[in-house]
N, C-alpha and C. Protein backbone atom coordinates (compact mmCIF):
# COMPACT_ATOMS: atom_id res chain seq x y z
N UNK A 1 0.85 -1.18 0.00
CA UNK A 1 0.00 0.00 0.00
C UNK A 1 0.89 1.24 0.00
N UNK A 2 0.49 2.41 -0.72
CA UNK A 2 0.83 3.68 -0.73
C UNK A 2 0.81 4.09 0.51
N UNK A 3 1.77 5.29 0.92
CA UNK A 3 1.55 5.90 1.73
C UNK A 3 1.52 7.32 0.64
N UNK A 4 0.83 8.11 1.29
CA UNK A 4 0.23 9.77 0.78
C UNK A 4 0.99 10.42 0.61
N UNK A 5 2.57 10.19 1.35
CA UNK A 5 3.61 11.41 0.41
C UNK A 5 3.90 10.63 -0.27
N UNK A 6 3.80 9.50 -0.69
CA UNK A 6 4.43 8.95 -1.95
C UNK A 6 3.94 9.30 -3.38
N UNK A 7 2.76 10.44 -3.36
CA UNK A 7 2.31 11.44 -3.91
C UNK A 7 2.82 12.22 -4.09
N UNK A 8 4.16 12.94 -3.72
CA UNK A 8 4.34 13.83 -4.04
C UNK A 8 5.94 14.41 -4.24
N UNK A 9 6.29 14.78 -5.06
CA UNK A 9 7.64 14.53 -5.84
C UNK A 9 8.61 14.47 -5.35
N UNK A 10 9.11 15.11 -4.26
CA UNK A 10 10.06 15.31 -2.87
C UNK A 10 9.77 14.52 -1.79
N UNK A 11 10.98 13.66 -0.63
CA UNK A 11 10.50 12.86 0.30
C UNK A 11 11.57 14.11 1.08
N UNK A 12 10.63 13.53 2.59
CA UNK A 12 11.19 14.25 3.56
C UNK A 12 11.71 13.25 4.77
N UNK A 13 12.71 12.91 5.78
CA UNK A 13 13.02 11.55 6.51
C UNK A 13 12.43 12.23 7.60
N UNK A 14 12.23 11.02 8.12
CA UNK A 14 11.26 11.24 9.39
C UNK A 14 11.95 12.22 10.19
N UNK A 15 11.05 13.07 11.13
CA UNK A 15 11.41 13.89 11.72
C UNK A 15 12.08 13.42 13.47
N UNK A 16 13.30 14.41 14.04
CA UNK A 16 13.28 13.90 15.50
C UNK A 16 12.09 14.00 15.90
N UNK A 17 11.74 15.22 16.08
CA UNK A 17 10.63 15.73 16.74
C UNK A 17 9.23 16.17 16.43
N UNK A 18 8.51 14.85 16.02
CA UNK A 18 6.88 15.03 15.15
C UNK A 18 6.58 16.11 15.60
N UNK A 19 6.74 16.50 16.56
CA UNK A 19 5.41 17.89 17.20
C UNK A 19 5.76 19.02 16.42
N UNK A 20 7.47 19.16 15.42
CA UNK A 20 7.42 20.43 14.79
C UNK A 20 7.71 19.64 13.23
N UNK A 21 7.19 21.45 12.74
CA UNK A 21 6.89 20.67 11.45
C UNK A 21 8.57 21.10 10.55
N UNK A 22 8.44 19.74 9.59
CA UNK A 22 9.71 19.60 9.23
C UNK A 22 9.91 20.70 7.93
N UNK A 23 11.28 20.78 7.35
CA UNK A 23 11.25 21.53 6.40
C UNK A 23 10.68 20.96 5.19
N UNK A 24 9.80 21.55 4.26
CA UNK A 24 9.01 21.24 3.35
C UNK A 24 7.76 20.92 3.82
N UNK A 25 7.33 20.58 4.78
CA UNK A 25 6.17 20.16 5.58
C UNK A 25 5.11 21.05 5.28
N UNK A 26 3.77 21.09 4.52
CA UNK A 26 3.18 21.82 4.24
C UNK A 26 2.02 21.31 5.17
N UNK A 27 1.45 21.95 6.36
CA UNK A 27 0.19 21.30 6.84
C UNK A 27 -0.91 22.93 6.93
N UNK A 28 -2.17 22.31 7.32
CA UNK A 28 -3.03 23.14 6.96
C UNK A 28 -3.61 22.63 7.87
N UNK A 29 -4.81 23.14 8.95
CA UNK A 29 -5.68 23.22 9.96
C UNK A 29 -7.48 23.34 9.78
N UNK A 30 -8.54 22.20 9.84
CA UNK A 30 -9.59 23.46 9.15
C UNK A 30 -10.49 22.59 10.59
N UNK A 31 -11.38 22.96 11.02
CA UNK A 31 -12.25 22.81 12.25
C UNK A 31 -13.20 21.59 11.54
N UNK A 32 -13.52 20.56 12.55
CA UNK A 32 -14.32 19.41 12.12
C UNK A 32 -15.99 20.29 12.03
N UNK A 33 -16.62 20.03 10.69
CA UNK A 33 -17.95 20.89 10.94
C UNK A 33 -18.70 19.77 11.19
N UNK A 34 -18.62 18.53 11.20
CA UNK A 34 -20.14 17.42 11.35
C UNK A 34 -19.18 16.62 12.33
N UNK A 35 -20.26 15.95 13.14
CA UNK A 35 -19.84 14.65 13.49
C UNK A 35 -20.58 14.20 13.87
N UNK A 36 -20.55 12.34 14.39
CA UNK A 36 -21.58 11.61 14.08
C UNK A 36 -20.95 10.61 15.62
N UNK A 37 -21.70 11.27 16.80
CA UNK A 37 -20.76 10.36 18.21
C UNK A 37 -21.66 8.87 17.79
N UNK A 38 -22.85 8.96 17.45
CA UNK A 38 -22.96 6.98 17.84
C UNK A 38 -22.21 6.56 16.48
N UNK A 39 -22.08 6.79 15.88
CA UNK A 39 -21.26 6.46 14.86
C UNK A 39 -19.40 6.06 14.11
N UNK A 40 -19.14 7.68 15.00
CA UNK A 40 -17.46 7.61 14.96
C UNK A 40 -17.31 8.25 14.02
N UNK A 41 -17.52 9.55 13.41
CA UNK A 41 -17.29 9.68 11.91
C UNK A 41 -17.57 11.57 12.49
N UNK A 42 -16.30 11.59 11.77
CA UNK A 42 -16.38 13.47 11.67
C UNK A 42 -16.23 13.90 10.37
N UNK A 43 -16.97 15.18 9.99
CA UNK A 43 -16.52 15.40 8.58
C UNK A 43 -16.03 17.36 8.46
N UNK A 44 -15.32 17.56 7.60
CA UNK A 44 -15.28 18.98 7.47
C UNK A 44 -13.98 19.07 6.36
N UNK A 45 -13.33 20.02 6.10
CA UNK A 45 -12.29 20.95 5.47
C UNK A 45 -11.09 20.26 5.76
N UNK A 46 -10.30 19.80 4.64
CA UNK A 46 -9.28 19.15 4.86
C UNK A 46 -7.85 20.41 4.58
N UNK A 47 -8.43 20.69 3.66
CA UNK A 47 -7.74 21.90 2.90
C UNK A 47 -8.59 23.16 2.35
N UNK A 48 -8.34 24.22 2.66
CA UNK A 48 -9.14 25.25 1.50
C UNK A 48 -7.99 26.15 0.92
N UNK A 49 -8.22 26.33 -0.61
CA UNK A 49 -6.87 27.07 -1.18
C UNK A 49 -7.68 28.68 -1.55
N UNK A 50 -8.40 28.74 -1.34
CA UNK A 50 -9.37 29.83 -1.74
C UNK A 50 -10.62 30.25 -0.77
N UNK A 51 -10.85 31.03 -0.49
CA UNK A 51 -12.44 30.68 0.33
C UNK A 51 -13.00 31.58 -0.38
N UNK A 52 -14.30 31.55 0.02
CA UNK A 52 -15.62 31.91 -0.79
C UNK A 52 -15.87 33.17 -1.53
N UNK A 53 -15.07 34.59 -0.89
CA UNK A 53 -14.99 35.48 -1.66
C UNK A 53 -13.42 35.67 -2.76
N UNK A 54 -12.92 34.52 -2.25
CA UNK A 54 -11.81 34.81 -3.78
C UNK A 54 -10.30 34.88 -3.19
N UNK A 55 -10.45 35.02 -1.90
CA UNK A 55 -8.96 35.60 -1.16
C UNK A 55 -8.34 33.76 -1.11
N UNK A 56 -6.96 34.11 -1.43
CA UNK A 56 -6.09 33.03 -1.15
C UNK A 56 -5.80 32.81 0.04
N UNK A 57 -5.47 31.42 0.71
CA UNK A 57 -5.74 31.02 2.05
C UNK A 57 -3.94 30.19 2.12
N UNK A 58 -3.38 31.87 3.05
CA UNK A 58 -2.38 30.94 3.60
C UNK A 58 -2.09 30.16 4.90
N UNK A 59 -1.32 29.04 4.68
CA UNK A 59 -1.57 28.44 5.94
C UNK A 59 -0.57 28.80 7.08
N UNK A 60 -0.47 28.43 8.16
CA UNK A 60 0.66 28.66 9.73
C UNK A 60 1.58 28.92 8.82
N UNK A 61 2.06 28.00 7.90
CA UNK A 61 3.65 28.30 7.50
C UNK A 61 4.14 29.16 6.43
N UNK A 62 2.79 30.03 6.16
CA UNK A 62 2.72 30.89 5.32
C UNK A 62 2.98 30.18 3.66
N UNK A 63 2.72 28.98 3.59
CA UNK A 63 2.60 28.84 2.65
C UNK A 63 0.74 28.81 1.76
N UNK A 64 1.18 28.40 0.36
CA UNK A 64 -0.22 28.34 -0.29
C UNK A 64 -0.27 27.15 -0.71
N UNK A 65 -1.26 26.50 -1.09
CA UNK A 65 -1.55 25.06 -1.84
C UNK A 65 -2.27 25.74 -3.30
N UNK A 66 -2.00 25.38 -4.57
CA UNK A 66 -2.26 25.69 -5.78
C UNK A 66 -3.61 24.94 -5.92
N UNK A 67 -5.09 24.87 -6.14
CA UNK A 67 -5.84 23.92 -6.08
C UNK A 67 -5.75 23.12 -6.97
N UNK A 68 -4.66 23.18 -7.75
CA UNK A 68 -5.19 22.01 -9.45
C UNK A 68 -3.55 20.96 -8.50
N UNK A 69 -2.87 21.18 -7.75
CA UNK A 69 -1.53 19.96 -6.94
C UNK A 69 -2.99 20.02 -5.48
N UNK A 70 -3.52 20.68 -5.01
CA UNK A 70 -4.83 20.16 -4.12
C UNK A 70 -5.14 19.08 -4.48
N UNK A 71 -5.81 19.34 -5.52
CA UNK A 71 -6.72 18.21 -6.25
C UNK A 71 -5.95 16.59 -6.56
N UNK A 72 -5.06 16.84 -7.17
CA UNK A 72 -3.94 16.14 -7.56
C UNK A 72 -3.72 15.31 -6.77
N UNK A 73 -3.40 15.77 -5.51
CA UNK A 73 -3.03 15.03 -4.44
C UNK A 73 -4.56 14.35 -3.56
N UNK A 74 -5.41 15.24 -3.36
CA UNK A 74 -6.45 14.27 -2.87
C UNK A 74 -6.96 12.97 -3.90
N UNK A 75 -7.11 13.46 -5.20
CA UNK A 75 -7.08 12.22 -5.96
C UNK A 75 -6.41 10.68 -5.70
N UNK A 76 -5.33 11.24 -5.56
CA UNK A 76 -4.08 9.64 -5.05
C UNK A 76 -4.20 9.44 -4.07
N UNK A 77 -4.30 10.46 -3.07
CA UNK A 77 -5.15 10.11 -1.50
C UNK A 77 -6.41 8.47 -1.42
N UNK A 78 -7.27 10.00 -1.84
CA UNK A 78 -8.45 8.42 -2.22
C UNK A 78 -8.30 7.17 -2.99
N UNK A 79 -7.72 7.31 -4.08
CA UNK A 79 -7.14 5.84 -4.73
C UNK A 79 -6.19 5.01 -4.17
N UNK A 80 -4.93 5.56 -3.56
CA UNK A 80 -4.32 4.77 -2.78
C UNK A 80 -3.95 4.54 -1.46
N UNK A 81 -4.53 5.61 -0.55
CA UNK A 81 -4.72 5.36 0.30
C UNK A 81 -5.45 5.52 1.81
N UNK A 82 -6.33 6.22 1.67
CA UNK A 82 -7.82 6.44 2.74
C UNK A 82 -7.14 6.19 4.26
N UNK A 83 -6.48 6.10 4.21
CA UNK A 83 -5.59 5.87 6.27
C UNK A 83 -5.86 7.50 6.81
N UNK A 84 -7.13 7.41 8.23
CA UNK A 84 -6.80 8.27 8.80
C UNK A 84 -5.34 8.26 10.04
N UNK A 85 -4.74 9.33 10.33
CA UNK A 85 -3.67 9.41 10.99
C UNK A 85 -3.63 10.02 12.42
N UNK A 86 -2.96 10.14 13.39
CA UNK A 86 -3.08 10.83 14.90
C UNK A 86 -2.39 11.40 14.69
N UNK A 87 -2.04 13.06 14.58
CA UNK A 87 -1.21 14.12 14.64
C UNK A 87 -0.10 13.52 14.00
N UNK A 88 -0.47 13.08 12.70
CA UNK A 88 0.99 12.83 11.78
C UNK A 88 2.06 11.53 12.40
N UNK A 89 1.82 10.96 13.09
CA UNK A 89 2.34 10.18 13.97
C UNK A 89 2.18 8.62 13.79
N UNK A 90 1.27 8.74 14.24
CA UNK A 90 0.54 7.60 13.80
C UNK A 90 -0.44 7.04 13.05
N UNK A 91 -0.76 5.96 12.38
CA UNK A 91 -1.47 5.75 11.05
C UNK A 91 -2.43 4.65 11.88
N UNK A 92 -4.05 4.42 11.26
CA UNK A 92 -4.45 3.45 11.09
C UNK A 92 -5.36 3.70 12.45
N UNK A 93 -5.92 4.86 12.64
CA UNK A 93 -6.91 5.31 13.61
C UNK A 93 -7.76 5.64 12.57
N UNK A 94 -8.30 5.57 11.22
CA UNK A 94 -9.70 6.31 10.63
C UNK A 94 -9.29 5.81 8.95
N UNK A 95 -10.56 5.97 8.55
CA UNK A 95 -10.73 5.73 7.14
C UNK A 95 -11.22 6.81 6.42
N UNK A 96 -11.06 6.86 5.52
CA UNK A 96 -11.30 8.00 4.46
C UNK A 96 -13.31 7.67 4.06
N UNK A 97 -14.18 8.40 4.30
CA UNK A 97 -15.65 7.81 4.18
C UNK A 97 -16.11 8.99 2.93
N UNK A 98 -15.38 10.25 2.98
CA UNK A 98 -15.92 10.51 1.94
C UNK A 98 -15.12 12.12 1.47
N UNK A 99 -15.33 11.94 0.34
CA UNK A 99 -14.26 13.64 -0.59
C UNK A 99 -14.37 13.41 -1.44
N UNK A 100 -14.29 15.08 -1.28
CA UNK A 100 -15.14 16.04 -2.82
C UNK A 100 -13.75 17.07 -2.95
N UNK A 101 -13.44 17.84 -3.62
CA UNK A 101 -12.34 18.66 -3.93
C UNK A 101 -13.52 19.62 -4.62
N UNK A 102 -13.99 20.70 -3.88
CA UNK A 102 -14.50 21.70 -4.21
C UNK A 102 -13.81 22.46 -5.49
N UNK A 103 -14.22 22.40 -6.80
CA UNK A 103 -13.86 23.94 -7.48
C UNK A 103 -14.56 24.74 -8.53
N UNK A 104 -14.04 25.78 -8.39
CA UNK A 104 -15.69 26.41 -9.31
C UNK A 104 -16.00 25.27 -10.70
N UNK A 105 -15.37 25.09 -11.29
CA UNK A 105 -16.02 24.37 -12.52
C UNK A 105 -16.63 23.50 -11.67
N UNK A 106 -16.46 23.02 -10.99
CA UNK A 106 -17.33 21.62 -9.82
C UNK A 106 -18.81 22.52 -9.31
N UNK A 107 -18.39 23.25 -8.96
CA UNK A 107 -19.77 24.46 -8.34
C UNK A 107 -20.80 24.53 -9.45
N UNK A 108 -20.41 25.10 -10.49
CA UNK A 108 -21.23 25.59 -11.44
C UNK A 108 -21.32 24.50 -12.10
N UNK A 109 -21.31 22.82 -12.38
CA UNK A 109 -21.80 21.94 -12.27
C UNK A 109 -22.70 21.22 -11.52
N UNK A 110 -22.94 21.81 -10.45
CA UNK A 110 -23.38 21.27 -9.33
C UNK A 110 -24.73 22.78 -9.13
N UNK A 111 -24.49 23.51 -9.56
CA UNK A 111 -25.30 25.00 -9.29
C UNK A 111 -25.54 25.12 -8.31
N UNK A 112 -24.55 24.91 -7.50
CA UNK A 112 -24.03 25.81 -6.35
C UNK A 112 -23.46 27.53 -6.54
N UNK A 113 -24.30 28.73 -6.48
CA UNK A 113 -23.94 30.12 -6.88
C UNK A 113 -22.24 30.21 -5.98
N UNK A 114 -21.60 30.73 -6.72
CA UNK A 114 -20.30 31.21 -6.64
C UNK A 114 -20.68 31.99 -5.44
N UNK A 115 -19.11 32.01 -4.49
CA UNK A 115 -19.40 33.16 -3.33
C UNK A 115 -19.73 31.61 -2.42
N UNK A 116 -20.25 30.94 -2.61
CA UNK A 116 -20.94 29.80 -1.32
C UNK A 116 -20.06 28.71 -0.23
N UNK A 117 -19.15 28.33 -1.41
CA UNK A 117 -18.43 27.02 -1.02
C UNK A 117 -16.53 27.49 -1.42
N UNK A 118 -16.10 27.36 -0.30
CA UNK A 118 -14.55 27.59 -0.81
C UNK A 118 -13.90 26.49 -1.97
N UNK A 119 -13.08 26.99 -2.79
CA UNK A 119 -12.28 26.14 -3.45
C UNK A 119 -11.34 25.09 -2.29
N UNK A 120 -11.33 23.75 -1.97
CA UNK A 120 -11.51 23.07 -1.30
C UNK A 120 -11.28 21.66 -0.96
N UNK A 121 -10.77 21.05 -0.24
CA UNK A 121 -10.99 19.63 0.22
C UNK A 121 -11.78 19.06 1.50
N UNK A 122 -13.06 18.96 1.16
CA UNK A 122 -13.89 18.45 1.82
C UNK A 122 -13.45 16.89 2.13
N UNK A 123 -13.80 16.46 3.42
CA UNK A 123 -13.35 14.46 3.62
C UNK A 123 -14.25 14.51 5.06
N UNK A 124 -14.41 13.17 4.91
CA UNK A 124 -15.09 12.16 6.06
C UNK A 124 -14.50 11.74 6.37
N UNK A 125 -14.18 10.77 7.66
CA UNK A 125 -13.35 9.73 8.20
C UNK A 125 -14.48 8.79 9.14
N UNK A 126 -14.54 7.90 8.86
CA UNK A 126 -14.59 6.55 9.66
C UNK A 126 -13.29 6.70 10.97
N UNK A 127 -13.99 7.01 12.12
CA UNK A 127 -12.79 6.98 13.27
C UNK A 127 -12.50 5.54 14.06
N UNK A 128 -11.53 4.88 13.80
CA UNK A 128 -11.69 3.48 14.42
C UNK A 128 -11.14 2.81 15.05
N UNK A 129 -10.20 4.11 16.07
CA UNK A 129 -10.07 4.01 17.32
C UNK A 129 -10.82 4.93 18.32
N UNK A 130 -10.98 3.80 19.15
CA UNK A 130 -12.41 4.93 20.52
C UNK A 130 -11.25 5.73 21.44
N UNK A 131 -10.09 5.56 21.72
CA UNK A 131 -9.60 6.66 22.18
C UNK A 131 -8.93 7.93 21.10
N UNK A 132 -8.74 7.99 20.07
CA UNK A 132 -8.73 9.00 18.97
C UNK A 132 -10.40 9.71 19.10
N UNK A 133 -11.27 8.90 19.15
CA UNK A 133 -12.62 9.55 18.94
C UNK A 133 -13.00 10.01 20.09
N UNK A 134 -12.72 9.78 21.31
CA UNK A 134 -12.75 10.77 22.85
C UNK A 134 -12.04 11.93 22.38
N UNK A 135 -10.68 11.92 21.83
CA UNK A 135 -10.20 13.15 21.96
C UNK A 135 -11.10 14.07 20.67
N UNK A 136 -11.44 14.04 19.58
CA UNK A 136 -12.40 14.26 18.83
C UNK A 136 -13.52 15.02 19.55
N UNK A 137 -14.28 13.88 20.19
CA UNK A 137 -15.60 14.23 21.31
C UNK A 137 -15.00 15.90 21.88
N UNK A 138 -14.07 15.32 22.54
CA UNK A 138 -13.84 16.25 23.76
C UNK A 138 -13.27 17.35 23.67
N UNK A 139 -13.01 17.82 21.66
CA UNK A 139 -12.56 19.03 21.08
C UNK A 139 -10.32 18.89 21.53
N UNK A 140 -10.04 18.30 21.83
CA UNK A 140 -8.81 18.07 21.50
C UNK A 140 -7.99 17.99 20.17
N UNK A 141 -8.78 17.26 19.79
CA UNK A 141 -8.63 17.19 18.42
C UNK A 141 -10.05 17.92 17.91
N UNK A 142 -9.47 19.46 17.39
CA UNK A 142 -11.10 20.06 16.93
C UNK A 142 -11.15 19.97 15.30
N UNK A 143 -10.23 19.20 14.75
CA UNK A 143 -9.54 19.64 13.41
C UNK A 143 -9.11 19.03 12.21
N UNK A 144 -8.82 18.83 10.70
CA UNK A 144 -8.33 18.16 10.37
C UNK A 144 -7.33 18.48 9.76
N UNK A 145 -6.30 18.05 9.53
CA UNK A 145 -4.79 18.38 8.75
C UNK A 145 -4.31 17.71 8.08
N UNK A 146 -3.96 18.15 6.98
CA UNK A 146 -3.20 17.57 6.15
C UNK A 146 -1.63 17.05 6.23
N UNK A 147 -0.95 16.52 5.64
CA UNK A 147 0.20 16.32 5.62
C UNK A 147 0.75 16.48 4.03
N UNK A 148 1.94 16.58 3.70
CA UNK A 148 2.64 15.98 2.48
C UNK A 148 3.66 17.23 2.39
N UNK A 149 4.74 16.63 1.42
CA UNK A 149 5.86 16.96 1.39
C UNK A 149 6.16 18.03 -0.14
N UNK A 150 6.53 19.34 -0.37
CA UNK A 150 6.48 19.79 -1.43
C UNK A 150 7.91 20.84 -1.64
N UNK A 151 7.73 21.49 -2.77
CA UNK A 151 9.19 22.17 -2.80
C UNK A 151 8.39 23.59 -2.93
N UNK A 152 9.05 24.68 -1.54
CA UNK A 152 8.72 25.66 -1.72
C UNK A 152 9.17 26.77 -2.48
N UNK A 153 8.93 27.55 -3.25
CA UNK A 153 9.24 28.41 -4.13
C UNK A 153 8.09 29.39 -3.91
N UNK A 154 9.53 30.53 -3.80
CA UNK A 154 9.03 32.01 -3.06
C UNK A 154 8.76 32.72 -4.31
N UNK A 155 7.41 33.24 -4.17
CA UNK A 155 6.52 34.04 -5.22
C UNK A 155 7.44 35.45 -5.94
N UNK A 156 7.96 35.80 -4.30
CA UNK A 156 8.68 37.26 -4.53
C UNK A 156 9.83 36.65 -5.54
N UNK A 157 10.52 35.83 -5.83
CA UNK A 157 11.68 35.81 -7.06
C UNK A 157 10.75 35.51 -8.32
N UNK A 158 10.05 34.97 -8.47
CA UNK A 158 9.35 34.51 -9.74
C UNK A 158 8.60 36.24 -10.15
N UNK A 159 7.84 36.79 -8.99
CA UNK A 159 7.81 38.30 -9.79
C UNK A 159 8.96 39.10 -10.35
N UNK A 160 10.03 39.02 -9.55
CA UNK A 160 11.29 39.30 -10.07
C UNK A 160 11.37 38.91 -11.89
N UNK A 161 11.76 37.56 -11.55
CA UNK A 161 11.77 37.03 -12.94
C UNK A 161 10.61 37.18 -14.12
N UNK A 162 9.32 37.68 -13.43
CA UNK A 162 8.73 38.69 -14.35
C UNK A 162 9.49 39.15 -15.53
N UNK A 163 9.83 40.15 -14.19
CA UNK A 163 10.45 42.06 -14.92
C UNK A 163 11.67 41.75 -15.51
N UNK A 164 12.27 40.89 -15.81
CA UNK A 164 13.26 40.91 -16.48
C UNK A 164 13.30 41.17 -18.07
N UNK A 165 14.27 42.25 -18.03
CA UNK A 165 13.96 42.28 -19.83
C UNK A 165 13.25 43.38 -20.49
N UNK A 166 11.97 44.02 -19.17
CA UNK A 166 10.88 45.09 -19.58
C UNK A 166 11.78 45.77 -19.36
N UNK A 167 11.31 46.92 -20.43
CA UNK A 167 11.70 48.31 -20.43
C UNK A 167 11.08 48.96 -19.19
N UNK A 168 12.22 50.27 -18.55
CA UNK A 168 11.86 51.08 -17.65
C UNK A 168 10.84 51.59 -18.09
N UNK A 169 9.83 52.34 -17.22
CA UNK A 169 9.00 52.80 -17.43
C UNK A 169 9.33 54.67 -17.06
């Protein structure tokens, strides 16, 4: 079986210290909006690269997620591998139950009016450990996050590399 950075073009070696995030480490934070206690199952925002009026959504590490490598990556997610995880740590507490990758061509297929739904990774999880799902319950875990490994490249040189070449003004 896949594991989910094996999605993505750069590997990173395990970290000393899980609790900080490593270099390249792109994670993102979004609040569980459903959950389901007789059940075990929370659902909400895995990722949003956009929200509803248009503004780009950076995350803690000041980075951005592009939504068309979003997409990309939840795609291979769901095909190869649906493992929910405990704070990046540990694997094999939850299942993947359900995702959608919000984007306007998806909206205006769906006629959902623009402005409504952020550009997006919506997911479910099947939680299937009962002490992962106490901390869940009990807002410890209020959240879901992503993981994966990418190469950052700073916006400010690529505008640079714009202007190269234009005439002064």
């Amino acid at each position: 079986m896949k594991n989910f950075n094996d999605f993505f073009k750069s590997k990173i070696e395990p970290r000393a210290d899980p609790k900080k995030p490593a270099e390249g480490v792109i994670k993102g934070t979004f609040a569980i909006k459903k959950s389901d206690d007789d059940k075990m199952q929370a659902f909400g925002w895995a990722s949003v690269c956009i929200d509803e009026i248009g503004q780009v959504i950076d995350d803690y590490q000041d980075d951005i997620i592009d939504p068309e490598d979003l997409e990309n990556a939840a795609y291979n997610f769901v095909m190869f591998f649906r493992d929910g995880g405990e704070m990046h740590v540990r694997n094999g507490v939850g299942t993947l139950i359900e995702s959608m990758v919000f984007t306007p061509e998806k909206l205006t297929a769906l006629g959902i009016p623009e402005g409504t739904v952020p550009t997006g990774w919506w997911v479910g999880f099947q939680i299937t450990d009962p002490n992962v799902w106490a901390k869940v319950k009990s807002g410890q875990y209020p959240m879901f996050s992503i993981e994966g490994t990418a190469t950052r490249i700073d916006e400010d040189a690529d505008d640079d590399d714009d202007h190269l070449g234009d005439e002064p003004s």
